[in-house]
PDB file of N, CA and C in Angstrom:
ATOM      1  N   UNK A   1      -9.998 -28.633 -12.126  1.00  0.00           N
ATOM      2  CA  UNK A   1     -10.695 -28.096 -10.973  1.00  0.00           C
ATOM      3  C   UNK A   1     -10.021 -26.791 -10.570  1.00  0.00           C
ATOM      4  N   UNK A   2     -10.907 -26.179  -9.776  1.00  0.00           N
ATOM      5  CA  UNK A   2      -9.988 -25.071  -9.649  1.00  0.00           C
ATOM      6  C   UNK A   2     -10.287 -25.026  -8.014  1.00  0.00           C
ATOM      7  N   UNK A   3      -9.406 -24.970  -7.104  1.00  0.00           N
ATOM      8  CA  UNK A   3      -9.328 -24.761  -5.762  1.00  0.00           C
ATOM      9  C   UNK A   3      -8.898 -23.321  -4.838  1.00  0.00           C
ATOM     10  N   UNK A   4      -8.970 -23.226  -3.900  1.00  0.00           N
ATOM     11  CA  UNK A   4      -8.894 -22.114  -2.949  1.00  0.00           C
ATOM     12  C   UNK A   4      -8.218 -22.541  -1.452  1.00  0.00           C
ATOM     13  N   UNK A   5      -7.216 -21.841  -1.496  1.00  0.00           N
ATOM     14  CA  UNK A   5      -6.266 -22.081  -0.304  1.00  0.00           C
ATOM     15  C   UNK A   5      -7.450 -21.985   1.336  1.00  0.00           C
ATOM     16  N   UNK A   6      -6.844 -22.725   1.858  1.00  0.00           N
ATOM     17  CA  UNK A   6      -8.204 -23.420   2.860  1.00  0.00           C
ATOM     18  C   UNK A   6      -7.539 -23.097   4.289  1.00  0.00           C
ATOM     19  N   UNK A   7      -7.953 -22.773   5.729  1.00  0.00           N
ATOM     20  CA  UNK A   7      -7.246 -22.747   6.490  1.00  0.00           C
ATOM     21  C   UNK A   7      -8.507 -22.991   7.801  1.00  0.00           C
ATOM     22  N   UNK A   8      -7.731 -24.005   8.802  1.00  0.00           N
ATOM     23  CA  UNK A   8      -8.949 -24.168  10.124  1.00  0.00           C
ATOM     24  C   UNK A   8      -8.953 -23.134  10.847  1.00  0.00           C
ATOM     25  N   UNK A   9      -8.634 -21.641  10.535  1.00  0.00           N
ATOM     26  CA  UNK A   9      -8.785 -20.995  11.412  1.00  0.00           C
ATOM     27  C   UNK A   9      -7.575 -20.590  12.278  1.00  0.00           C
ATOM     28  N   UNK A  10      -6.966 -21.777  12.631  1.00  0.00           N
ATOM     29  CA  UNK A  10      -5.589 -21.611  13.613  1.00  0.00           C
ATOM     30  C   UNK A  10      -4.565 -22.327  13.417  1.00  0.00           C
ATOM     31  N   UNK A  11      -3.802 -22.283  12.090  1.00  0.00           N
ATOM     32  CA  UNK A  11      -2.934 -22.676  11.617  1.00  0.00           C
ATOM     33  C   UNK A  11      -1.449 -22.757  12.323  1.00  0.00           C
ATOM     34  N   UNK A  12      -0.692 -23.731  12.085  1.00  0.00           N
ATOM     35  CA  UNK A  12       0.429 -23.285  12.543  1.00  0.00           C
ATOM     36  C   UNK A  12       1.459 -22.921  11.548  1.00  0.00           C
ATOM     37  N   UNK A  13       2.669 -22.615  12.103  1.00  0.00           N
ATOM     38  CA  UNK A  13       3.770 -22.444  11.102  1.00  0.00           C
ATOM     39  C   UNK A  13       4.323 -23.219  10.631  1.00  0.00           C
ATOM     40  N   UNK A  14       4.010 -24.571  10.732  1.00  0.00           N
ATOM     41  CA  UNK A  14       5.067 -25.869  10.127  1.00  0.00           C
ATOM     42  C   UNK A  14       4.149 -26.421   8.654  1.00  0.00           C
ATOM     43  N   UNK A  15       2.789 -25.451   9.178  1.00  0.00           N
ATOM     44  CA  UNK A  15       1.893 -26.047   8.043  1.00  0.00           C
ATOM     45  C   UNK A  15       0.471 -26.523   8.253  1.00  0.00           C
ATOM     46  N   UNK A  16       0.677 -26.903   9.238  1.00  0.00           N
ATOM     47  CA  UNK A  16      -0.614 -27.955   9.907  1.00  0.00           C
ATOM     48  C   UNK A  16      -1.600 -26.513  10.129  1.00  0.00           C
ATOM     49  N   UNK A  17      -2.935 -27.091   9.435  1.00  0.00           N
ATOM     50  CA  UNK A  17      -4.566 -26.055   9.535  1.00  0.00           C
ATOM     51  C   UNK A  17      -4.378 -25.898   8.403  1.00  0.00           C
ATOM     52  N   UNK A  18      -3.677 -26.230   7.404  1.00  0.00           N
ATOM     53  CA  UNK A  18      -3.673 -25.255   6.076  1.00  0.00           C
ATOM     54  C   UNK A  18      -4.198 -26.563   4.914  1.00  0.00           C
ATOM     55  N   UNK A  19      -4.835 -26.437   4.172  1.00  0.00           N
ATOM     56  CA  UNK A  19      -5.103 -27.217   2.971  1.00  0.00           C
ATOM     57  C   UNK A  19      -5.964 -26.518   1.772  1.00  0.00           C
ATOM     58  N   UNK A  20      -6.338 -27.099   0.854  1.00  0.00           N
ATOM     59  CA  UNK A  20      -6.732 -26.847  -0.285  1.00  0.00           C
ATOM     60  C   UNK A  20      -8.092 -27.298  -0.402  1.00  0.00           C
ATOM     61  N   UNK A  21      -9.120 -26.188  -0.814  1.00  0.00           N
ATOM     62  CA  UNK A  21     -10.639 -26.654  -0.885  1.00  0.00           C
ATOM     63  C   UNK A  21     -11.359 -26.383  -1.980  1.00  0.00           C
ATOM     64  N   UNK A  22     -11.719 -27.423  -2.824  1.00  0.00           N
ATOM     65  CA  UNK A  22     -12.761 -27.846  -4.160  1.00  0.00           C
ATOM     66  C   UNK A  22     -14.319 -27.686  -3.800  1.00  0.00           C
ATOM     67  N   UNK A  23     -15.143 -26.867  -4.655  1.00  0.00           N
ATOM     68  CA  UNK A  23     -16.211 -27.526  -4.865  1.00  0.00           C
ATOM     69  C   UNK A  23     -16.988 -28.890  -4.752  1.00  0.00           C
ATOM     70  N   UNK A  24     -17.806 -28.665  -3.692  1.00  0.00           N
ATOM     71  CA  UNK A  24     -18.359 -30.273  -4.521  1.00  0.00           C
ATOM     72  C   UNK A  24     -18.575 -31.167  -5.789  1.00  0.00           C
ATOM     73  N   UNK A  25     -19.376 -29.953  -6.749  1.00  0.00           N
ATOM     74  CA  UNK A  25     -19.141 -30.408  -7.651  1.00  0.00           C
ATOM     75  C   UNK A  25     -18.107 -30.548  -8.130  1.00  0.00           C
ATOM     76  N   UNK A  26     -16.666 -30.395  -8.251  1.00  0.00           N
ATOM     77  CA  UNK A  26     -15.583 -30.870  -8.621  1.00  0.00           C
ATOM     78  C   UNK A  26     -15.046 -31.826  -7.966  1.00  0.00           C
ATOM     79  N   UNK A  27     -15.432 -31.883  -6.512  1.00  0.00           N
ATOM     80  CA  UNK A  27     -15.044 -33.146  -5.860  1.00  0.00           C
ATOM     81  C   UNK A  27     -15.652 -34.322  -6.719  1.00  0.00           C
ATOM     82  N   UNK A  28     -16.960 -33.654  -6.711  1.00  0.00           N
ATOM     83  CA  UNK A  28     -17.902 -35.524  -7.422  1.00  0.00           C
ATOM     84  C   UNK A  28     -17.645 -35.623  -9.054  1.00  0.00           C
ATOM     85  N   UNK A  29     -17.160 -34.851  -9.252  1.00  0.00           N
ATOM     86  CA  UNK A  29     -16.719 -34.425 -10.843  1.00  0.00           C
ATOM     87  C   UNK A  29     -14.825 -35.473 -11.377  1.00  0.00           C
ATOM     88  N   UNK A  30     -14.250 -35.163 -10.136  1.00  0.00           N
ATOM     89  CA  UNK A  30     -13.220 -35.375 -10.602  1.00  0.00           C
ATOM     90  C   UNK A  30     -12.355 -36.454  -9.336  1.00  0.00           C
ATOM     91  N   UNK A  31     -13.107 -36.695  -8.437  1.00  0.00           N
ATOM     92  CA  UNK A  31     -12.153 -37.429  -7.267  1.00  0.00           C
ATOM     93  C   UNK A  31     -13.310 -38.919  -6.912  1.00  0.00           C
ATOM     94  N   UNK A  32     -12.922 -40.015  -7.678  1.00  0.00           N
ATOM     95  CA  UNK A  32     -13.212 -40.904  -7.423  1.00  0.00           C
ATOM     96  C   UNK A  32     -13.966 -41.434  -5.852  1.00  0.00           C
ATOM     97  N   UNK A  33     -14.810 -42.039  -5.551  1.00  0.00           N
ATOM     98  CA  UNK A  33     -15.781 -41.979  -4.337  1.00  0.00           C
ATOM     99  C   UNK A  33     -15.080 -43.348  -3.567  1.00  0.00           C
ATOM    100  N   UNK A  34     -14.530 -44.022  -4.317  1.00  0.00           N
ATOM    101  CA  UNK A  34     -13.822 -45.243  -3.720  1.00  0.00           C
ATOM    102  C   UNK A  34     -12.721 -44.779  -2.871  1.00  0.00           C
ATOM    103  N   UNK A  35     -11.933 -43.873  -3.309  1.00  0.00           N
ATOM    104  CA  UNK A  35     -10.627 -43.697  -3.242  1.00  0.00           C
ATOM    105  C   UNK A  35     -10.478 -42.730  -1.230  1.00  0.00           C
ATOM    106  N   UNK A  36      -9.633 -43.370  -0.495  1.00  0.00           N
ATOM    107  CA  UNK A  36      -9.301 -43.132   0.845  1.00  0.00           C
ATOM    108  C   UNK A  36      -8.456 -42.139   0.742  1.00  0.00           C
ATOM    109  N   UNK A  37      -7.372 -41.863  -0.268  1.00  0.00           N
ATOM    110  CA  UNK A  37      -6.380 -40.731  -0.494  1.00  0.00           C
ATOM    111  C   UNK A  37      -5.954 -40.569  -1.631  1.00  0.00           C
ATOM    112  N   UNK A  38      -5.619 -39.376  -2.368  1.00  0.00           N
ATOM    113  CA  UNK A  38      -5.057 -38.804  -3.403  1.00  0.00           C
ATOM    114  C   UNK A  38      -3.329 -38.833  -3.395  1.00  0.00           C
ATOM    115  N   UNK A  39      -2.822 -38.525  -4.135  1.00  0.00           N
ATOM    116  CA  UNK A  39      -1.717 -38.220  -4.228  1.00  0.00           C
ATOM    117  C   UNK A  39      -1.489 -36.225  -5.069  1.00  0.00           C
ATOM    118  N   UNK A  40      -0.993 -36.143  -4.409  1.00  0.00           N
ATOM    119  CA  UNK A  40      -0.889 -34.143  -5.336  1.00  0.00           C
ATOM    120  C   UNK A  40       0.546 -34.072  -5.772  1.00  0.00           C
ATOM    121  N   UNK A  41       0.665 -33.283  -6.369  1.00  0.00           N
ATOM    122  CA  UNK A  41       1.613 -33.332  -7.366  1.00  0.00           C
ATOM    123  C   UNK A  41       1.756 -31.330  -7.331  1.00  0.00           C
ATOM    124  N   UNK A  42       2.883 -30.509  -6.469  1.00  0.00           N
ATOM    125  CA  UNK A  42       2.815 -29.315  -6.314  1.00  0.00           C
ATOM    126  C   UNK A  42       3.548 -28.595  -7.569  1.00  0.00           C
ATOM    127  N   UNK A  43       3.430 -27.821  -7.582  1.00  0.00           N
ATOM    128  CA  UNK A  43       4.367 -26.944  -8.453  1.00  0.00           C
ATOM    129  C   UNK A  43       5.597 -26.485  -7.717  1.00  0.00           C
ATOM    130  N   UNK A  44       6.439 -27.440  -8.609  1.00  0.00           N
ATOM    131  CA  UNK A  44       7.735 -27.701  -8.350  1.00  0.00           C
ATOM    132  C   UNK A  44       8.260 -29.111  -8.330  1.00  0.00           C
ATOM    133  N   UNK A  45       7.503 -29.952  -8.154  1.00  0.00           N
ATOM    134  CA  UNK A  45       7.707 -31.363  -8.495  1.00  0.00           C
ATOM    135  C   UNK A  45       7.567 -32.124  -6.719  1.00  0.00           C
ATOM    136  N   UNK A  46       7.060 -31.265  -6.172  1.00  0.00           N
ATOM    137  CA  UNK A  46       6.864 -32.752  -4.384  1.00  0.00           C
ATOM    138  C   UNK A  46       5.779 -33.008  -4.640  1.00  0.00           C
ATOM    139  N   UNK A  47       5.751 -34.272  -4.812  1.00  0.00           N
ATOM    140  CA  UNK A  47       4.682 -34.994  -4.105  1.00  0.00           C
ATOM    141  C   UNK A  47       4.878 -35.926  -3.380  1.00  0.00           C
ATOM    142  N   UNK A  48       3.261 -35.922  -2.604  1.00  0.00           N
ATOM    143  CA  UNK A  48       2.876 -36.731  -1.386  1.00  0.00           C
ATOM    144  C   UNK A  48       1.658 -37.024  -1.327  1.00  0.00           C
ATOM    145  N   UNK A  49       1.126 -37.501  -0.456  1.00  0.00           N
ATOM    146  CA  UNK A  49      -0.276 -38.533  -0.468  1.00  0.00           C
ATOM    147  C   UNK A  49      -1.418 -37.527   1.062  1.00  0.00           C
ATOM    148  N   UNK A  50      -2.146 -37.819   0.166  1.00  0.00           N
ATOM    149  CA  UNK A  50      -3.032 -36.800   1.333  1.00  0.00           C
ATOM    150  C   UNK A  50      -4.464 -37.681   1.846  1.00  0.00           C
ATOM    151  N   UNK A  51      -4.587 -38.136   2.926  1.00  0.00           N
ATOM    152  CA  UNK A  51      -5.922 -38.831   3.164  1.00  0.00           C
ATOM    153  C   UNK A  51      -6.844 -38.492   3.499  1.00  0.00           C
ATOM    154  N   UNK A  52      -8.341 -38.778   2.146  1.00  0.00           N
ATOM    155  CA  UNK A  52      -9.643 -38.752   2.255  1.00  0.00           C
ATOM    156  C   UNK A  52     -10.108 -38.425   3.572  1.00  0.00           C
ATOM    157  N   UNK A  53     -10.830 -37.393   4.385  1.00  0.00           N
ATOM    158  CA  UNK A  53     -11.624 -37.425   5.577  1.00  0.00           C
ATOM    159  C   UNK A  53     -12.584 -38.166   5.649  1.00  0.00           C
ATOM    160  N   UNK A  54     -13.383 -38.743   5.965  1.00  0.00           N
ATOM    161  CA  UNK A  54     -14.984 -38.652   5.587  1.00  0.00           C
ATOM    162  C   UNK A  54     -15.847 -37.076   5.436  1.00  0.00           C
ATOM    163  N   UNK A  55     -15.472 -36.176   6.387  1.00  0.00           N
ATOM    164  CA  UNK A  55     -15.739 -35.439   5.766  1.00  0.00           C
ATOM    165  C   UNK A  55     -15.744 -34.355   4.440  1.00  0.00           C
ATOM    166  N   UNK A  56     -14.711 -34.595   3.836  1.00  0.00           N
ATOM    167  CA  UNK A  56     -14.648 -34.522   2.712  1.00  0.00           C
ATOM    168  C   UNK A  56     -15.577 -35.413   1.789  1.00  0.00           C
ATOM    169  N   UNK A  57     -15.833 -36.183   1.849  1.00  0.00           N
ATOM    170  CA  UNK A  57     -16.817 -36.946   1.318  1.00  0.00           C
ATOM    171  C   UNK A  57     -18.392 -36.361   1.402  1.00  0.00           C
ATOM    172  N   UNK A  58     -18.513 -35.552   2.473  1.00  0.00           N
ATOM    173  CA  UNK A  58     -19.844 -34.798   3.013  1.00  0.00           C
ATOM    174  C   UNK A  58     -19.645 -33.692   2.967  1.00  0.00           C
ATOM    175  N   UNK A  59     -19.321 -32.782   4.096  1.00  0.00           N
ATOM    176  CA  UNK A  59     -19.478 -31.284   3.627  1.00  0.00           C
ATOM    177  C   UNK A  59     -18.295 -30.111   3.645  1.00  0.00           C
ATOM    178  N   UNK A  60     -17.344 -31.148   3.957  1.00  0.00           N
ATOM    179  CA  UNK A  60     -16.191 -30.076   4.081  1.00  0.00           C
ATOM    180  C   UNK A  60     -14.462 -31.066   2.821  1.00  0.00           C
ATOM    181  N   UNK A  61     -14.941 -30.407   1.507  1.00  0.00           N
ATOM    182  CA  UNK A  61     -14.678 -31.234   0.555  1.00  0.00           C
ATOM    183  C   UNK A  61     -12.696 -30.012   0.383  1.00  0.00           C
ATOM    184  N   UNK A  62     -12.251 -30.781   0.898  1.00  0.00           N
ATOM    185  CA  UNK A  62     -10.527 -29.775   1.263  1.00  0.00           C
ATOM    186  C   UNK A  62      -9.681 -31.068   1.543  1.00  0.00           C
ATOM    187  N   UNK A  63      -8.688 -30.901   0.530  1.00  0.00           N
ATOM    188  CA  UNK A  63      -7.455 -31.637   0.821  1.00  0.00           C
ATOM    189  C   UNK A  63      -6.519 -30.797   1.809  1.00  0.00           C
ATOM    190  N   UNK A  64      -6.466 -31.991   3.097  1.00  0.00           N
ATOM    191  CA  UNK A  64      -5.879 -30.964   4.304  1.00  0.00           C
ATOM    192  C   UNK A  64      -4.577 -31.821   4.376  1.00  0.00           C
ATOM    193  N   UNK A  65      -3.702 -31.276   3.905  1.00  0.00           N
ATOM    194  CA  UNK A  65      -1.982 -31.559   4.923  1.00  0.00           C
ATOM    195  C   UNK A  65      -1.340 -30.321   5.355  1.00  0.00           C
ATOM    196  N   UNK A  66      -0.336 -31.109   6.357  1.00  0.00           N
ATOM    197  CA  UNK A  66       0.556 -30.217   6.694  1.00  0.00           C
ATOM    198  C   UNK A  66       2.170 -29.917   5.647  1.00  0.00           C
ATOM    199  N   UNK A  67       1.334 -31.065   4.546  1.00  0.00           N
ATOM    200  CA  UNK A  67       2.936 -30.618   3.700  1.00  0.00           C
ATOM    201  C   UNK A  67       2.478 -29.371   2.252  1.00  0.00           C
ATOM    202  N   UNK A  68       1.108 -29.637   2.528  1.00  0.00           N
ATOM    203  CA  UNK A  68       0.020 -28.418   1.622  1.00  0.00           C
ATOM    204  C   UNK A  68       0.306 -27.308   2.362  1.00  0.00           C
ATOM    205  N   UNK A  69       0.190 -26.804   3.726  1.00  0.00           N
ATOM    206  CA  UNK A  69       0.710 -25.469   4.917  1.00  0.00           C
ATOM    207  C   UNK A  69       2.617 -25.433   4.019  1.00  0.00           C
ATOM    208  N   UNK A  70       2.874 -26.076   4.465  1.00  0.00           N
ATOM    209  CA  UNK A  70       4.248 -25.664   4.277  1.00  0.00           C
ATOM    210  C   UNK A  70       4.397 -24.988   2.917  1.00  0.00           C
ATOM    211  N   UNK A  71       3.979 -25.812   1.776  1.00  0.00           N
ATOM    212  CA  UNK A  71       4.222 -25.511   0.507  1.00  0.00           C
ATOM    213  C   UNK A  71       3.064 -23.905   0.681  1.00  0.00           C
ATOM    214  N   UNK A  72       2.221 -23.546   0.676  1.00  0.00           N
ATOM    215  CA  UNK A  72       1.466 -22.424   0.685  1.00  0.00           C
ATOM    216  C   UNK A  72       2.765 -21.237   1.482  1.00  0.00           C
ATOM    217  N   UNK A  73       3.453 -21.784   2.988  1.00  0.00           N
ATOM    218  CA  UNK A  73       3.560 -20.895   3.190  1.00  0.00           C
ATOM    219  C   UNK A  73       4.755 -20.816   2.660  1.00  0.00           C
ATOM    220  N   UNK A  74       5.903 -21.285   2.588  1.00  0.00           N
ATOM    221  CA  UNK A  74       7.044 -21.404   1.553  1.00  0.00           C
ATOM    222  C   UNK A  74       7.014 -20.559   0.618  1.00  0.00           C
ATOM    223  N   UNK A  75       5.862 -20.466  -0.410  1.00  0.00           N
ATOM    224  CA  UNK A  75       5.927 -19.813  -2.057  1.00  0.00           C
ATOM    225  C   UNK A  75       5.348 -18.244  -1.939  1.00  0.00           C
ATOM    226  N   UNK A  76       4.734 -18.214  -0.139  1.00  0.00           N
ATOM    227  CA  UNK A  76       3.943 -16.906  -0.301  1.00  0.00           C
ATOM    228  C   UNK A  76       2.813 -16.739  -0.279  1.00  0.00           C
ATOM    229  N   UNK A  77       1.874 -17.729  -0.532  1.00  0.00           N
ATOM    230  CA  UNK A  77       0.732 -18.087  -0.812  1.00  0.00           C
ATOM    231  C   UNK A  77       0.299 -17.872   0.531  1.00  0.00           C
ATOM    232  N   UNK A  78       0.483 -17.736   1.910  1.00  0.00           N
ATOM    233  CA  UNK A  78      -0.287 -18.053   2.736  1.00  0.00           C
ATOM    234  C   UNK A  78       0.683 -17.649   4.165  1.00  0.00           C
ATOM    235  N   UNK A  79       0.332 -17.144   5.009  1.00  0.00           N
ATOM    236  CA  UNK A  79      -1.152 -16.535   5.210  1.00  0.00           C
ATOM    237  C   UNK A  79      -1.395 -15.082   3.884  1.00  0.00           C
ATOM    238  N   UNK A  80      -3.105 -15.376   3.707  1.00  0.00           N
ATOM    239  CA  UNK A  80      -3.313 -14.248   2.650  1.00  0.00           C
ATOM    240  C   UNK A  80      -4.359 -13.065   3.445  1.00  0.00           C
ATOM    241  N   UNK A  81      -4.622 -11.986   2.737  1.00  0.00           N
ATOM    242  CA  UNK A  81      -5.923 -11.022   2.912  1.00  0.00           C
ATOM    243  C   UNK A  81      -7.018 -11.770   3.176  1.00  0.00           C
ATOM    244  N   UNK A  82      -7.565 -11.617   4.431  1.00  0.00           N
ATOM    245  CA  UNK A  82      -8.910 -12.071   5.064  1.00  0.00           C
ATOM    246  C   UNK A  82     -10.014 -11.977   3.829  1.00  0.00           C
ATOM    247  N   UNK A  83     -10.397 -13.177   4.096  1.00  0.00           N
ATOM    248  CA  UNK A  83     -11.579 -12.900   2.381  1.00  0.00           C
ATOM    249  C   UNK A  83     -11.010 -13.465   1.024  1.00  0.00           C
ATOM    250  N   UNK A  84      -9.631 -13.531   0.784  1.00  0.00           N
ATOM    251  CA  UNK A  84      -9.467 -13.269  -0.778  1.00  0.00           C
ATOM    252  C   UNK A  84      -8.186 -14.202  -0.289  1.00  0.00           C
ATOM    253  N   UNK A  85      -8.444 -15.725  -0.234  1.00  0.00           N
ATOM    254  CA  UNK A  85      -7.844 -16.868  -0.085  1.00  0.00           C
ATOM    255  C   UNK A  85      -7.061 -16.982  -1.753  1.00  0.00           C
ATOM    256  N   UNK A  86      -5.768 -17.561  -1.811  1.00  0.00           N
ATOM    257  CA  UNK A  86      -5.540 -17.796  -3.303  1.00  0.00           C
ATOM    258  C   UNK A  86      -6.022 -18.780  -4.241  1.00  0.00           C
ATOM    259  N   UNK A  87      -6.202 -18.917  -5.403  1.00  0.00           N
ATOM    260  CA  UNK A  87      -6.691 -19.812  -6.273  1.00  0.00           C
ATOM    261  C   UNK A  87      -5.953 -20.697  -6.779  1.00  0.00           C
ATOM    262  N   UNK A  88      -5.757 -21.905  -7.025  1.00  0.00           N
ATOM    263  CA  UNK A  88      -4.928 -22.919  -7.842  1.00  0.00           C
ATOM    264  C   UNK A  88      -6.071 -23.745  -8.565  1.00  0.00           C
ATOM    265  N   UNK A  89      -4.774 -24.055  -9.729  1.00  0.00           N
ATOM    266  CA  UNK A  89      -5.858 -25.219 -11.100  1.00  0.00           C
ATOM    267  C   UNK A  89      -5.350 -26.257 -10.406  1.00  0.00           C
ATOM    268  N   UNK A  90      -5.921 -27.464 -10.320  1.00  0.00           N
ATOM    269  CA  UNK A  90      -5.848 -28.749  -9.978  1.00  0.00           C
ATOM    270  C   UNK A  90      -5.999 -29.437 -11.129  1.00  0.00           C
ATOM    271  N   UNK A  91      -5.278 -30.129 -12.018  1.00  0.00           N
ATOM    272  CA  UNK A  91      -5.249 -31.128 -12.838  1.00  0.00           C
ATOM    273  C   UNK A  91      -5.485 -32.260 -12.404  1.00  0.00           C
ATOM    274  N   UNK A  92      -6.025 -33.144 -13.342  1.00  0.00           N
ATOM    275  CA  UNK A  92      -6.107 -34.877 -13.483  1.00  0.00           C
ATOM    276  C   UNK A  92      -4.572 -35.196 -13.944  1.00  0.00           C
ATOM    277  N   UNK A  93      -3.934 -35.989 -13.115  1.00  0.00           N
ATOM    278  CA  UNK A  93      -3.021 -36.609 -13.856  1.00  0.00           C
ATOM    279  C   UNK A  93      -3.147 -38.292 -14.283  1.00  0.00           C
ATOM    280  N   UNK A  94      -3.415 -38.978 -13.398  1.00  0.00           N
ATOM    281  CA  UNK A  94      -4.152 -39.849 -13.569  1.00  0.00           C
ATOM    282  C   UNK A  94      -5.023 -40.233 -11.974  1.00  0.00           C
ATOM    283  N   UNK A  95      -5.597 -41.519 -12.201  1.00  0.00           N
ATOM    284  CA  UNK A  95      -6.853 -42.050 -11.182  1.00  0.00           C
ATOM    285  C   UNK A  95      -5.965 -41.722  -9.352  1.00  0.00           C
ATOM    286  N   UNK A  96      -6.462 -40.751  -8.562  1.00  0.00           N
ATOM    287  CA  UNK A  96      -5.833 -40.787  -7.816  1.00  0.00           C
ATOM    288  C   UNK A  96      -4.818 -39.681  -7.277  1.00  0.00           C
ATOM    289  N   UNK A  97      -4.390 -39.217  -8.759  1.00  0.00           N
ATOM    290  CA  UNK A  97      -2.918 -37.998  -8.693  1.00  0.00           C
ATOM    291  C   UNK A  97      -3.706 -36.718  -9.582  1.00  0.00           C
ATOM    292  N   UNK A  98      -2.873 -35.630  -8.916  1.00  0.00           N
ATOM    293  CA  UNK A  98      -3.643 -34.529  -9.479  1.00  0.00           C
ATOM    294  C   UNK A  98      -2.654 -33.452  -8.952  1.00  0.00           C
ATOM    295  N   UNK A  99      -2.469 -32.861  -9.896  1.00  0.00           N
ATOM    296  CA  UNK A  99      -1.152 -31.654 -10.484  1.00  0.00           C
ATOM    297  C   UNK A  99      -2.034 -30.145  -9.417  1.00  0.00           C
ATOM    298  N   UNK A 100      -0.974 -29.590  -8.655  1.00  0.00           N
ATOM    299  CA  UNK A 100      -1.866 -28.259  -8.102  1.00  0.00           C
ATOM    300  C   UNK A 100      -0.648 -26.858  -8.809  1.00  0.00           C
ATOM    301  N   UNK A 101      -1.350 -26.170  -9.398  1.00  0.00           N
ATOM    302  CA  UNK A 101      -0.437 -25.205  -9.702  1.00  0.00           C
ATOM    303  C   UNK A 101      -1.120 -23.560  -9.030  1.00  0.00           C
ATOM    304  N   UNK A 102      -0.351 -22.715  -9.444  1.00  0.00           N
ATOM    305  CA  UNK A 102      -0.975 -21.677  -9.167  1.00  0.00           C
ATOM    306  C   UNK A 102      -1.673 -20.948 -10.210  1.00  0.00           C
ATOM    307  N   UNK A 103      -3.203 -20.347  -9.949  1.00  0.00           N
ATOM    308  CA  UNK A 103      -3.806 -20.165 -10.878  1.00  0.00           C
ATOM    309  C   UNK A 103      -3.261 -17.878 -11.289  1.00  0.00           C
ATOM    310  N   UNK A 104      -3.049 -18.092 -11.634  1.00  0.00           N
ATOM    311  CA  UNK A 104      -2.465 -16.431 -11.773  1.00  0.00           C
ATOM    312  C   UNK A 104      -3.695 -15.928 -12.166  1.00  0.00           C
ATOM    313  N   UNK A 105      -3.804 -14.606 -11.564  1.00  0.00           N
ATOM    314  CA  UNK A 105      -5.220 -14.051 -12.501  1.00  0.00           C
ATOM    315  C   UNK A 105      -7.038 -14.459 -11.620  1.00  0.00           C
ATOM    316  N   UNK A 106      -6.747 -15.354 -10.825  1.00  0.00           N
ATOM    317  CA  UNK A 106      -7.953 -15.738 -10.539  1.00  0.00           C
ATOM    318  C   UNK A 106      -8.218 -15.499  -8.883  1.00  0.00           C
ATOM    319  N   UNK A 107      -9.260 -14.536  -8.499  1.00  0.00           N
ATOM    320  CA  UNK A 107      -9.453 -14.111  -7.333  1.00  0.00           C
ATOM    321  C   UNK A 107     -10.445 -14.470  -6.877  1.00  0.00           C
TER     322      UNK A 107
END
């Protein structure tokens, strides 16, 4: 999958407003409909568990944590140029877990 750094607008600095947002079709493509939360897997080796919205399930399809804010703003990633949010590949690792790296090259 390939994702786009996501933000509610009024983020804070610890992290919180900030998450990661898929396509639908990659949501229904690649994230099980049963499943209440994922686990992510960052570049660099943290992971943590992120829980399903319902809306994500409907129209606002974004894995939102505040440990996704931190890691964005940590590496640089975030805050970015109004418009031109950054890109990451999202891997399958297995049912549930899914690898986020940074996609270089992709605007």
């Amino acid at each position: 999958m390939i994702g786009r750094a996501w933000s509610n607008g009024d983020p804070s600095r610890s992290g919180a407003g900030y998450g990661i947002a898929v396509s639908k079709a990659d949501r229904d493509a690649n994230v099980d409909s049963h499943l209440k939360e994922v686990s992510l897997v960052l570049d660099g080796g943290e992971r943590f568990r992120v829980r399903l919205s319902q809306s994500f399930w409907r129209d606002c399809p974004e894995f939102r944590s505040k440990e996704i804010g931190a890691w964005l703003l940590a590496n640089g990633f975030a805050p970015w140029p109004k418009g031109r949010p950054p890109a990451f590949r999202i891997d399958f690792v297995e049912e549930g877990v899914f690898r986020v790296r940074p996609s270089h090259g992709m605007r």
